[in-house]
N, C-alpha and C. Protein backbone atom coordinates (compact mmCIF):
# COMPACT_ATOMS: atom_id res chain seq x y z
N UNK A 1 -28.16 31.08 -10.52
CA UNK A 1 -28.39 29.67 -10.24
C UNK A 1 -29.90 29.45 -10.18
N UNK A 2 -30.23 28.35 -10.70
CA UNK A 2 -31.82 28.26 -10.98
C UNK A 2 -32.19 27.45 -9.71
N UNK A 3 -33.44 27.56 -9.70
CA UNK A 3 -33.99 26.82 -8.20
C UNK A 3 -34.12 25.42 -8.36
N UNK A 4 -33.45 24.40 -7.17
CA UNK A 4 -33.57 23.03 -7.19
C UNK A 4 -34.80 22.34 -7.82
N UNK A 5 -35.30 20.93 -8.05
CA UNK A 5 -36.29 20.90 -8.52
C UNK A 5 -36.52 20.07 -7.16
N UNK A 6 -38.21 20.69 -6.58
CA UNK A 6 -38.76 19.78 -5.35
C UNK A 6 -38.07 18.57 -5.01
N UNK A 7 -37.93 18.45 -3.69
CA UNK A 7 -37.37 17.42 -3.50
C UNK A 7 -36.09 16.54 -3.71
N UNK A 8 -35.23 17.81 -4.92
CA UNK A 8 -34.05 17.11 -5.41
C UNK A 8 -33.31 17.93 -5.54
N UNK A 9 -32.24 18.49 -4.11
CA UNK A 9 -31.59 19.17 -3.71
C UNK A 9 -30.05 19.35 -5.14
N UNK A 10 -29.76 20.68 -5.09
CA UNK A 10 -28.31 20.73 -6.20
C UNK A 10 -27.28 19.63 -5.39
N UNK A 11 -26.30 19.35 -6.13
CA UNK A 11 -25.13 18.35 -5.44
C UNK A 11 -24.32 19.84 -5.00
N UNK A 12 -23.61 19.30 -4.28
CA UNK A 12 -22.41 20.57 -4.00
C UNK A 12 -21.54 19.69 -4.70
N UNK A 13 -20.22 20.33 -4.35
CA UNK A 13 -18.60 20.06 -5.37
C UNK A 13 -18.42 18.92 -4.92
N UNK A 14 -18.49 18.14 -3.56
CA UNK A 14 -17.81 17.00 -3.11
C UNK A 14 -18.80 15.93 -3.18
N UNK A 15 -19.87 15.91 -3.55
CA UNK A 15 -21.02 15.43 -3.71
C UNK A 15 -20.72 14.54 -5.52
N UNK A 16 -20.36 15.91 -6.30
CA UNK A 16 -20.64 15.75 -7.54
C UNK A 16 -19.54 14.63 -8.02
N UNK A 17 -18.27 15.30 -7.19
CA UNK A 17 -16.97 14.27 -6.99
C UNK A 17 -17.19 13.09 -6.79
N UNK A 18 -17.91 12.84 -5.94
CA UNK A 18 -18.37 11.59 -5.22
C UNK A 18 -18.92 10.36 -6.52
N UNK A 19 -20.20 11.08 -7.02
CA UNK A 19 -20.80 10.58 -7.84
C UNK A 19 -20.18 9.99 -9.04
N UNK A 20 -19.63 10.94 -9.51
CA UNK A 20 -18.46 11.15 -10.33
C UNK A 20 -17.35 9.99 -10.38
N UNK A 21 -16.93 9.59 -9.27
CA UNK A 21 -16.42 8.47 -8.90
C UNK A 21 -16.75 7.33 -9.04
N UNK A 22 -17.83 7.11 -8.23
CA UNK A 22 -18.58 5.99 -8.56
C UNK A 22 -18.98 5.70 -9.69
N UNK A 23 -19.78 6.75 -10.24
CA UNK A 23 -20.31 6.36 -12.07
C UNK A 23 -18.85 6.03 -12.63
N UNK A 24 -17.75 6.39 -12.29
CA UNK A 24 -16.70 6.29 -13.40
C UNK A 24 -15.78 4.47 -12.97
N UNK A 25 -16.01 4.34 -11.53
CA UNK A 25 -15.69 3.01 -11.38
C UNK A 25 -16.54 1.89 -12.11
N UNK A 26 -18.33 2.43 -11.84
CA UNK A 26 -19.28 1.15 -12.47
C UNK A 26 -18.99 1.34 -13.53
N UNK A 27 -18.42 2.44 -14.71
CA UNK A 27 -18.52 2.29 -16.22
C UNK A 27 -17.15 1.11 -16.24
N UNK A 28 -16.19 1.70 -15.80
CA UNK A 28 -14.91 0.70 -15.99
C UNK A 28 -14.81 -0.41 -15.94
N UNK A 29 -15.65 -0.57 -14.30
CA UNK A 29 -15.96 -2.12 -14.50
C UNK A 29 -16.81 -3.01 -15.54
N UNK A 30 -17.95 -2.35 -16.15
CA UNK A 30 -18.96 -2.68 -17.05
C UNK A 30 -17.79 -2.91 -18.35
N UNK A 31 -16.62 -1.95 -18.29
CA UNK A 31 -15.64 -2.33 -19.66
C UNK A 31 -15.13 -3.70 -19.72
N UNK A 32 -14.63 -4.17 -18.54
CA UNK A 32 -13.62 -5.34 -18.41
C UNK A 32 -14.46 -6.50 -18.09
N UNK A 33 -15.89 -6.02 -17.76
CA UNK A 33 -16.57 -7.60 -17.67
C UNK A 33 -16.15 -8.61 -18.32
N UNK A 34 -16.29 -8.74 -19.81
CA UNK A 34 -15.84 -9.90 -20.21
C UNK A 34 -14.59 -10.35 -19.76
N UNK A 35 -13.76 -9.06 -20.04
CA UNK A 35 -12.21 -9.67 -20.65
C UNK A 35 -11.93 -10.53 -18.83
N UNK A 36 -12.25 -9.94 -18.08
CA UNK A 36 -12.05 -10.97 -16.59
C UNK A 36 -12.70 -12.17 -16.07
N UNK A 37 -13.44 -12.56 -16.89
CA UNK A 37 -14.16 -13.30 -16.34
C UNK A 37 -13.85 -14.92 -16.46
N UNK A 38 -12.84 -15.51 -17.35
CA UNK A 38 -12.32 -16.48 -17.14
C UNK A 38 -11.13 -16.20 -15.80
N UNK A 39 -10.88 -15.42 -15.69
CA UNK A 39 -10.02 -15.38 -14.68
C UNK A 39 -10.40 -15.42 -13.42
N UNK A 40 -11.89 -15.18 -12.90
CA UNK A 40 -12.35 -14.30 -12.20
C UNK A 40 -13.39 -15.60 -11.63
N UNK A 41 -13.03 -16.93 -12.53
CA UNK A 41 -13.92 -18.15 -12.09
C UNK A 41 -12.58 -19.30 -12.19
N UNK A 42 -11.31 -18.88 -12.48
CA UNK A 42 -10.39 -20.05 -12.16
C UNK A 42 -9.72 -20.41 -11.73
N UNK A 43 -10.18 -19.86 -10.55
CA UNK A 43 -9.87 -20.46 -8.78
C UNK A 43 -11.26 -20.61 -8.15
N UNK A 44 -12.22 -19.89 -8.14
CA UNK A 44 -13.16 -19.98 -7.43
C UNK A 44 -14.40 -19.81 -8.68
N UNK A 45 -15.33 -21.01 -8.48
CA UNK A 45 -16.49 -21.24 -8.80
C UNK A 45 -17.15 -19.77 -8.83
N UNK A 46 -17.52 -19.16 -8.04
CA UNK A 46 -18.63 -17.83 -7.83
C UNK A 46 -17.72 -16.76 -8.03
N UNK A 47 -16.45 -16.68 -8.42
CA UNK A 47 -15.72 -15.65 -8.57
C UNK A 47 -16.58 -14.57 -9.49
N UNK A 48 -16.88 -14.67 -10.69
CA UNK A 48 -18.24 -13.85 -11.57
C UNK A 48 -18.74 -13.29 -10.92
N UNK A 49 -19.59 -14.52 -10.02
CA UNK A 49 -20.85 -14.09 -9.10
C UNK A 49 -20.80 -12.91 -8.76
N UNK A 50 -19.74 -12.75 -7.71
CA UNK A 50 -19.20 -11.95 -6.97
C UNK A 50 -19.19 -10.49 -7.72
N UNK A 51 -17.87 -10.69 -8.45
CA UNK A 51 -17.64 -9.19 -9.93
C UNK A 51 -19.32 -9.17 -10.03
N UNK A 52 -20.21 -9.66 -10.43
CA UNK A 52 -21.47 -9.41 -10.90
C UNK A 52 -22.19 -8.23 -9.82
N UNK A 53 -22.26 -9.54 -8.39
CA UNK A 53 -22.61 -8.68 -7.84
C UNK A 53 -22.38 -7.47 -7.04
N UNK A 54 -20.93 -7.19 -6.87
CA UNK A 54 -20.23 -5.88 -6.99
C UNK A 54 -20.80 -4.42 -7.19
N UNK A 55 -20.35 -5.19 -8.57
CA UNK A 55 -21.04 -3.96 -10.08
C UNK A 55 -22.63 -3.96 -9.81
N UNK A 56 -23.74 -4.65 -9.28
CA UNK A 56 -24.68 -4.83 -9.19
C UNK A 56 -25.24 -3.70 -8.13
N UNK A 57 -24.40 -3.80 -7.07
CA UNK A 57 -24.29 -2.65 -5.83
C UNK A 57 -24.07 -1.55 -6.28
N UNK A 58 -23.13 -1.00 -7.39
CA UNK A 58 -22.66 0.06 -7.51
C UNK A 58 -23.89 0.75 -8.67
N UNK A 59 -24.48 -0.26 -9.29
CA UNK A 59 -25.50 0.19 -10.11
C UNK A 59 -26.46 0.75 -9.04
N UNK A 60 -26.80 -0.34 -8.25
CA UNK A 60 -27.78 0.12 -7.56
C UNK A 60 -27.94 1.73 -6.40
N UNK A 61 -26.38 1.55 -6.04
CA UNK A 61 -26.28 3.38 -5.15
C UNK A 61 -25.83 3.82 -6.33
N UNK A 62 -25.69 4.01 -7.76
CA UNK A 62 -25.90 4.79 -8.38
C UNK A 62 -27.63 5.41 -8.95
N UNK A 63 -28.22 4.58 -8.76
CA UNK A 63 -29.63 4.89 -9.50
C UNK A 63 -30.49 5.52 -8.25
N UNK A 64 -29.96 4.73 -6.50
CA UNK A 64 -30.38 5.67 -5.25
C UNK A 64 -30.06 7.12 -5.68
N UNK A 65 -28.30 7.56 -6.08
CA UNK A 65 -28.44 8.39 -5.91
C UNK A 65 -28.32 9.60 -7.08
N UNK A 66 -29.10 9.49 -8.31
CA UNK A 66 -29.85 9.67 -9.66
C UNK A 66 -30.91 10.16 -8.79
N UNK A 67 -32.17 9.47 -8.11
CA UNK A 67 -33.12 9.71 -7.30
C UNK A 67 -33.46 11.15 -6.88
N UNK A 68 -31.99 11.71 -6.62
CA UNK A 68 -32.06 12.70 -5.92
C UNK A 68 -31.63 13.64 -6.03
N UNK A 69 -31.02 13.82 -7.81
CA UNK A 69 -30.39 14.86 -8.10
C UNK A 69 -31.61 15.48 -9.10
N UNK A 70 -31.43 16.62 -9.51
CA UNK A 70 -31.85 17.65 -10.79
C UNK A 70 -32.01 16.64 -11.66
N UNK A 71 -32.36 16.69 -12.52
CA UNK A 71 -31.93 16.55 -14.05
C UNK A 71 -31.13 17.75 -14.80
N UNK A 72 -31.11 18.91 -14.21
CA UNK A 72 -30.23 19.37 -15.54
C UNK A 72 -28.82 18.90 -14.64
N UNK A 73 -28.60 18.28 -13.77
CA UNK A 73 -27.62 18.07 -13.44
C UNK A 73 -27.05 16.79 -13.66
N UNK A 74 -27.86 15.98 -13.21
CA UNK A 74 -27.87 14.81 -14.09
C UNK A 74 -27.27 14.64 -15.58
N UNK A 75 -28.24 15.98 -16.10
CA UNK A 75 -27.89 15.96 -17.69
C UNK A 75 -26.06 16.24 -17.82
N UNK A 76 -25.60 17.14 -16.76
CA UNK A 76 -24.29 18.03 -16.71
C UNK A 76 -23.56 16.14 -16.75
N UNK A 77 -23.88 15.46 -15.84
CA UNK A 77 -23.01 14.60 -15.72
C UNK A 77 -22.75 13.74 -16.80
N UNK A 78 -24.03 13.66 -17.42
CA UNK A 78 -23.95 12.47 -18.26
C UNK A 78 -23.29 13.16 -19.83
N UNK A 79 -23.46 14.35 -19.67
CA UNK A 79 -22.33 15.24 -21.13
C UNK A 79 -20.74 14.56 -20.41
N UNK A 80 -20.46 14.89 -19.03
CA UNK A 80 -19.18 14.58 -19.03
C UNK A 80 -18.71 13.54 -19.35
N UNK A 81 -19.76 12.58 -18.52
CA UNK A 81 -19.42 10.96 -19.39
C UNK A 81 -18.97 10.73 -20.63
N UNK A 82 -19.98 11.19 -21.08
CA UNK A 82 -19.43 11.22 -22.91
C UNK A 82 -18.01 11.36 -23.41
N UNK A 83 -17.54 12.49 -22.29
CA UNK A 83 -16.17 13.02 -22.99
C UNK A 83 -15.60 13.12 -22.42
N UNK A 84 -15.81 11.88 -20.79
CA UNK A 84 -14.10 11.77 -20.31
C UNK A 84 -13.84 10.62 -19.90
N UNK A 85 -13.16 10.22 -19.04
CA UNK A 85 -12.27 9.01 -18.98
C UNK A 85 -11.60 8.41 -17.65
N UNK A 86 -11.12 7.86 -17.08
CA UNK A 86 -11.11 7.14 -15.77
C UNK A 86 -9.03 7.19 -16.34
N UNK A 87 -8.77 7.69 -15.09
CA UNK A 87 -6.93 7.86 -15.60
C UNK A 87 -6.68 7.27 -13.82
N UNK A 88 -6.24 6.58 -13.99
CA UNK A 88 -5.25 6.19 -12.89
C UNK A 88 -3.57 6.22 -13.05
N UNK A 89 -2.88 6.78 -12.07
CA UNK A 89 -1.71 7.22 -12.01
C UNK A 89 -1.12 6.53 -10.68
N UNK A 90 0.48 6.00 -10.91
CA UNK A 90 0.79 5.53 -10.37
C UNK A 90 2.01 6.44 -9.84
N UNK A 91 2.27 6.78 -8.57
CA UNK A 91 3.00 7.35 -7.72
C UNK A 91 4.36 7.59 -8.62
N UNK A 92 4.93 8.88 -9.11
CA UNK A 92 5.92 8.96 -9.53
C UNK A 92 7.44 8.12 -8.44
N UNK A 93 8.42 8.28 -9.30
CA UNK A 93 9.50 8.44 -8.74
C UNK A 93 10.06 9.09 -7.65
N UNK A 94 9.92 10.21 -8.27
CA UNK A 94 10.41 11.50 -7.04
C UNK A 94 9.44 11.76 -6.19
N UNK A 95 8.17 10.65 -5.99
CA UNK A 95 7.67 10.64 -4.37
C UNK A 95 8.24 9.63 -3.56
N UNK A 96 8.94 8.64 -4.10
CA UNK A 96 9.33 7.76 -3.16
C UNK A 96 10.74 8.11 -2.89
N UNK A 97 10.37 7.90 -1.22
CA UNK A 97 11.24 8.56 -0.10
C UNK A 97 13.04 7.61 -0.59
N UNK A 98 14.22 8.21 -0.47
CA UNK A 98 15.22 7.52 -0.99
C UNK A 98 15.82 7.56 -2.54
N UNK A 99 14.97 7.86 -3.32
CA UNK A 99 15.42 7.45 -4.54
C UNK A 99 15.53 8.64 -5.19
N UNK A 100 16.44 9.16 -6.37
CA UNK A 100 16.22 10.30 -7.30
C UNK A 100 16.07 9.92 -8.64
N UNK A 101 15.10 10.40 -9.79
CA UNK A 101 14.90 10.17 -11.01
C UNK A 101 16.18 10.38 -11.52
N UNK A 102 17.14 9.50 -12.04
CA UNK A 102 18.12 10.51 -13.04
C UNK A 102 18.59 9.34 -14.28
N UNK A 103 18.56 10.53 -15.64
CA UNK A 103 19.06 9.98 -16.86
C UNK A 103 20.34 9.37 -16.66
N UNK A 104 19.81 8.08 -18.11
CA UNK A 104 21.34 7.12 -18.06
C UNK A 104 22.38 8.13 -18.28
N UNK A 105 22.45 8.69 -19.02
CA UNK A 105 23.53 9.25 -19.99
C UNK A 105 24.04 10.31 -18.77
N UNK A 106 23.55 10.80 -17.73
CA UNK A 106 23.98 11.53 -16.31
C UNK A 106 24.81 10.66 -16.04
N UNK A 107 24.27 9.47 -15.22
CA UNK A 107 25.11 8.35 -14.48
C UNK A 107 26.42 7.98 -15.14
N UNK A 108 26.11 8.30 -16.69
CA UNK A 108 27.25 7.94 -17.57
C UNK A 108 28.06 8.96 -16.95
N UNK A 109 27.85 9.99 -16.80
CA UNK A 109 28.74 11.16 -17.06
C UNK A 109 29.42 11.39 -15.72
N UNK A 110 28.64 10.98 -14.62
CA UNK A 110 28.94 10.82 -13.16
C UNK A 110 30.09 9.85 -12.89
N UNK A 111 29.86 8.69 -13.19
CA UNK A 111 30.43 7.35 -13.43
C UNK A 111 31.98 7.44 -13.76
N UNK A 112 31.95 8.06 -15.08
CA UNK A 112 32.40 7.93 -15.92
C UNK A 112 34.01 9.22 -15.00
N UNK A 113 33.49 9.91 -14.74
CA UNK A 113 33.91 11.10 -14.12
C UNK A 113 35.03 10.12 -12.84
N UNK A 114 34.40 9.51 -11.77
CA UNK A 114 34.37 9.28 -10.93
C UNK A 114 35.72 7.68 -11.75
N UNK A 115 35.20 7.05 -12.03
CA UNK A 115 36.03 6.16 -12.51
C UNK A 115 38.15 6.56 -13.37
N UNK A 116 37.79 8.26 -13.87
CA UNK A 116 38.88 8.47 -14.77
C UNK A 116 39.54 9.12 -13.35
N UNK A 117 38.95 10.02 -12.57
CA UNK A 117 39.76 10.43 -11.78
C UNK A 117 40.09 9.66 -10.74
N UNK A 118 39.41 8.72 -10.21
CA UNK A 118 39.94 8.17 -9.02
C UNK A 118 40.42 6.54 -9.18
N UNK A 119 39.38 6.03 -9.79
CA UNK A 119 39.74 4.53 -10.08
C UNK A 119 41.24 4.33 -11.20
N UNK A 120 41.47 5.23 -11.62
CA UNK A 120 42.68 5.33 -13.24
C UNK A 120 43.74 5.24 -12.40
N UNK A 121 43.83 5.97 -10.92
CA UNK A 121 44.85 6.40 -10.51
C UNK A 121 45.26 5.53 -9.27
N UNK A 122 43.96 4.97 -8.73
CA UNK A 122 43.98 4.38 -7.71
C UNK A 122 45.28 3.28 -7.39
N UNK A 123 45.71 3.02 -5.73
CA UNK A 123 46.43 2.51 -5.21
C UNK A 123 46.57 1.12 -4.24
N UNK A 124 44.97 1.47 -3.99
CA UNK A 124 44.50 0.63 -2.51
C UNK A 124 44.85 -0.77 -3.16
N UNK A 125 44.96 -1.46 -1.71
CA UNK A 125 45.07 -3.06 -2.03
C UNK A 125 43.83 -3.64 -1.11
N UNK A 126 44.44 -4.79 -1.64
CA UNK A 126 43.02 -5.96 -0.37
C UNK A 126 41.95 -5.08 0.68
N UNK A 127 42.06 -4.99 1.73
CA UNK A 127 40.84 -4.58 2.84
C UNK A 127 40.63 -3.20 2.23
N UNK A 128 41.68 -2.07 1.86
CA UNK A 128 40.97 -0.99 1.52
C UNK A 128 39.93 -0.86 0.05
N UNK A 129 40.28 -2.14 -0.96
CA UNK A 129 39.53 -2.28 -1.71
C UNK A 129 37.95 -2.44 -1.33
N UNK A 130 38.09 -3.27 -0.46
CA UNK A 130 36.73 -3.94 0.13
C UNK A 130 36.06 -2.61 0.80
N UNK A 131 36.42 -2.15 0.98
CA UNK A 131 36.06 -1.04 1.96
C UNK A 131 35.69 0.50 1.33
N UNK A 132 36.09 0.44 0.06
CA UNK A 132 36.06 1.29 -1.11
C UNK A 132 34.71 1.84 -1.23
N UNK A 133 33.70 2.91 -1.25
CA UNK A 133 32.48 3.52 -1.38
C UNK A 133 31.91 3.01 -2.71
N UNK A 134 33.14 3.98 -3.30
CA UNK A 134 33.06 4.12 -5.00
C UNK A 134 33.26 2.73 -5.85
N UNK A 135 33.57 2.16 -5.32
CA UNK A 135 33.86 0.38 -5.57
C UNK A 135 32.37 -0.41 -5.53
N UNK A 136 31.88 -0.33 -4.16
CA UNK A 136 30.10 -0.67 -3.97
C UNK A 136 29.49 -0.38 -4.69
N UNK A 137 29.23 1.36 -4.86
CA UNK A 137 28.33 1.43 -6.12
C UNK A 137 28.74 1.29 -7.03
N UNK A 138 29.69 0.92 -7.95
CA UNK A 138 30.12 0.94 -9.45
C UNK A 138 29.78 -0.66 -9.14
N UNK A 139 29.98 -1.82 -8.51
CA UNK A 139 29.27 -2.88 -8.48
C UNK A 139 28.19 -2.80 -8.40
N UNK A 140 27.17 -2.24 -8.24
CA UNK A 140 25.60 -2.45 -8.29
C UNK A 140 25.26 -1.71 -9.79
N UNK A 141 25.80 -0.46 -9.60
CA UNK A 141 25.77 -0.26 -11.16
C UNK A 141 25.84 -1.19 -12.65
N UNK A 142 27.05 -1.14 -12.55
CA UNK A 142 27.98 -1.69 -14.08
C UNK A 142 29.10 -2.86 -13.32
N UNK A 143 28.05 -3.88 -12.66
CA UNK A 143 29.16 -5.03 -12.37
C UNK A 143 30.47 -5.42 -13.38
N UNK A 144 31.83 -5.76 -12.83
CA UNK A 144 32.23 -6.19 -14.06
C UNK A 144 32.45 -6.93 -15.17
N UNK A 145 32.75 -7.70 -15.99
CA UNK A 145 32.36 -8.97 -16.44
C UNK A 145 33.29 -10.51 -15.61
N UNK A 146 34.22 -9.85 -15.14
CA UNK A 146 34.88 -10.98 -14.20
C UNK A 146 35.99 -10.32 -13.13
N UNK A 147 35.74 -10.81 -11.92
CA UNK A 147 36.51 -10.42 -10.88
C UNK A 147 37.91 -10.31 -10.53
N UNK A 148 38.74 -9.61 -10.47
CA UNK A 148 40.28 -10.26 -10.02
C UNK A 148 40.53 -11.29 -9.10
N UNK A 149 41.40 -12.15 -9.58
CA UNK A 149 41.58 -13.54 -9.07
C UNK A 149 42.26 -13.69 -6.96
N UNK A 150 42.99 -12.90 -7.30
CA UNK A 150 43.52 -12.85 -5.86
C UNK A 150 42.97 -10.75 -5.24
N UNK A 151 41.41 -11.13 -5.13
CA UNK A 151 41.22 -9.74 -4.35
C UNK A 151 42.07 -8.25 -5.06
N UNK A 152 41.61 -7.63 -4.95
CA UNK A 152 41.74 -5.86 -5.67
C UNK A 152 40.54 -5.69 -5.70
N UNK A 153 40.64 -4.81 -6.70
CA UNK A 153 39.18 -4.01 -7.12
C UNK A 153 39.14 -3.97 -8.66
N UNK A 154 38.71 -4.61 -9.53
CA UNK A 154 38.41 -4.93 -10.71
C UNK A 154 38.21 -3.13 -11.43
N UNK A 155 38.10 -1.84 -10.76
CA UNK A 155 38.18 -0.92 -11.36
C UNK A 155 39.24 -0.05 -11.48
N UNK A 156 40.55 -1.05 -10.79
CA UNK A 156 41.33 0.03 -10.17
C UNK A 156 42.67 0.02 -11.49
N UNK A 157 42.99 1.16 -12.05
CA UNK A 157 43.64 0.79 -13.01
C UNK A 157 43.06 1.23 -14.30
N UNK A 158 41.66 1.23 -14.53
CA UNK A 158 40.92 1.83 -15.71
C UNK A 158 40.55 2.57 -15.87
N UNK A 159 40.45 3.18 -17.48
CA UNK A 159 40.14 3.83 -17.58
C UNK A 159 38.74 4.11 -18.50
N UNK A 160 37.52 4.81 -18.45
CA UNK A 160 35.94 4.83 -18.92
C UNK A 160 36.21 5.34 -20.30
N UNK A 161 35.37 4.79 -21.40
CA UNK A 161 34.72 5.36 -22.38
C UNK A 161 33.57 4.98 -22.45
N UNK A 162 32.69 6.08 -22.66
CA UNK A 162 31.26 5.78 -22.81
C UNK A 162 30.64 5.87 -24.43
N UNK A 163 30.09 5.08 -24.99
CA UNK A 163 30.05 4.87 -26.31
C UNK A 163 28.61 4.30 -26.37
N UNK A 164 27.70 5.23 -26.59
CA UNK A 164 26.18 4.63 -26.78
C UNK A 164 25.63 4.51 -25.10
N UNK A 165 26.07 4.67 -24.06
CA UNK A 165 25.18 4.78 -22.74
C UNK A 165 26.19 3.19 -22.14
N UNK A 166 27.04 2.38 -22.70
CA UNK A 166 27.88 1.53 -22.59
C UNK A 166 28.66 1.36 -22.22
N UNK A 167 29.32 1.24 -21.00
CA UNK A 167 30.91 1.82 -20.47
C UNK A 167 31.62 0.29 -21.57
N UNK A 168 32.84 1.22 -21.90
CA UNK A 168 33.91 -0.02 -22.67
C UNK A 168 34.85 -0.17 -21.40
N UNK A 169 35.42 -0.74 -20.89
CA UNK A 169 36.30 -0.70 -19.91
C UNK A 169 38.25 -0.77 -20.89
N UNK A 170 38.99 -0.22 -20.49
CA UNK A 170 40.39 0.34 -21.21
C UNK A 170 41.44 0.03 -20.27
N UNK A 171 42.33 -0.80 -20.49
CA UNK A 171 43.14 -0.70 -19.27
C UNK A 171 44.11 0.07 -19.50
N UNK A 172 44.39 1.14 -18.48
CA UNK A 172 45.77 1.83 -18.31
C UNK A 172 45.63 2.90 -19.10
């Protein structure tokens, strides 16, 4: 490792991160200037202003802190610039608490499962319809196209084919 240059200490890792950050927010923003800026004045008069002076701040603790780095480090950063890119990612699926990722063509097969063996055969009338598990979710699922007139369960009695990710509904 070569010796700092007077006065302008190396960055460490969380430092460089830091910087890194910031230079990569002021470039982004410097991208979308235009394209926001009718938007960004049509509600509020100084809305620009504002975006302007923002980005104006971020120029400015960027060039504070330029001040105080190397240059060959400097130089390190500004190669990366060149050849990378600002990625924002939005929280998968399978982090949010409750829910599981799963393919249509599963649900088909789940569904589909669940409908030949129990709904084909099924017995229940009125309140136990209502009261039905497998009845709830196959309504939030694959509502049906019209309800039975005097109460049942619009699944009870059928039987599934799945044809393209599509339940056909079959009676009997």
């Amino acid at each position: 490792m070569s010796k700092p240059e007077e006065g302008r200490p190396d960055l460490n890792r969380r430092e460089k991160h830091g910087m890194e950050i910031i230079l990569a927010c002021a470039s982004e923003m410097h991208k979308c200037d235009a394209v926001l800026k009718d938007r960004l004045t049509a509600n509020e008069r100084r809305g620009y202003a504002y975006f302007k002076s923002a980005l104006g701040l971020l120029d400015k603790a960027l060039g504070l802190i330029y001040k105080t780095v190397p240059f060959r480090q400097l130089e390190q950063v500004e190669a990366i610039c060149k050849k990378g890119y600002v990625q924002i990612s939005m929280p998968s699926v399978i982090d949010i608490p409750g829910y599981t990722p799963i393919k249509d063509s599963d649900v088909n097969t789940i569904v589909g499962a669940a409908v030949n063996n129990k709904c084909a055969i099924c017995v229940n009338d009125g309140q136990e319809c209502t009261k039905c598990e497998l009845r709830k979710t196959l309504m939030c699922i694959w509502p049906p196209k019209e309800l039975p007139r005097y109460g049942g369960c619009p699944y009870q009695g059928v039987r599934w084919r799945e044809s393209a990710y599509e339940p056909e509904w079959e009676e009997g």
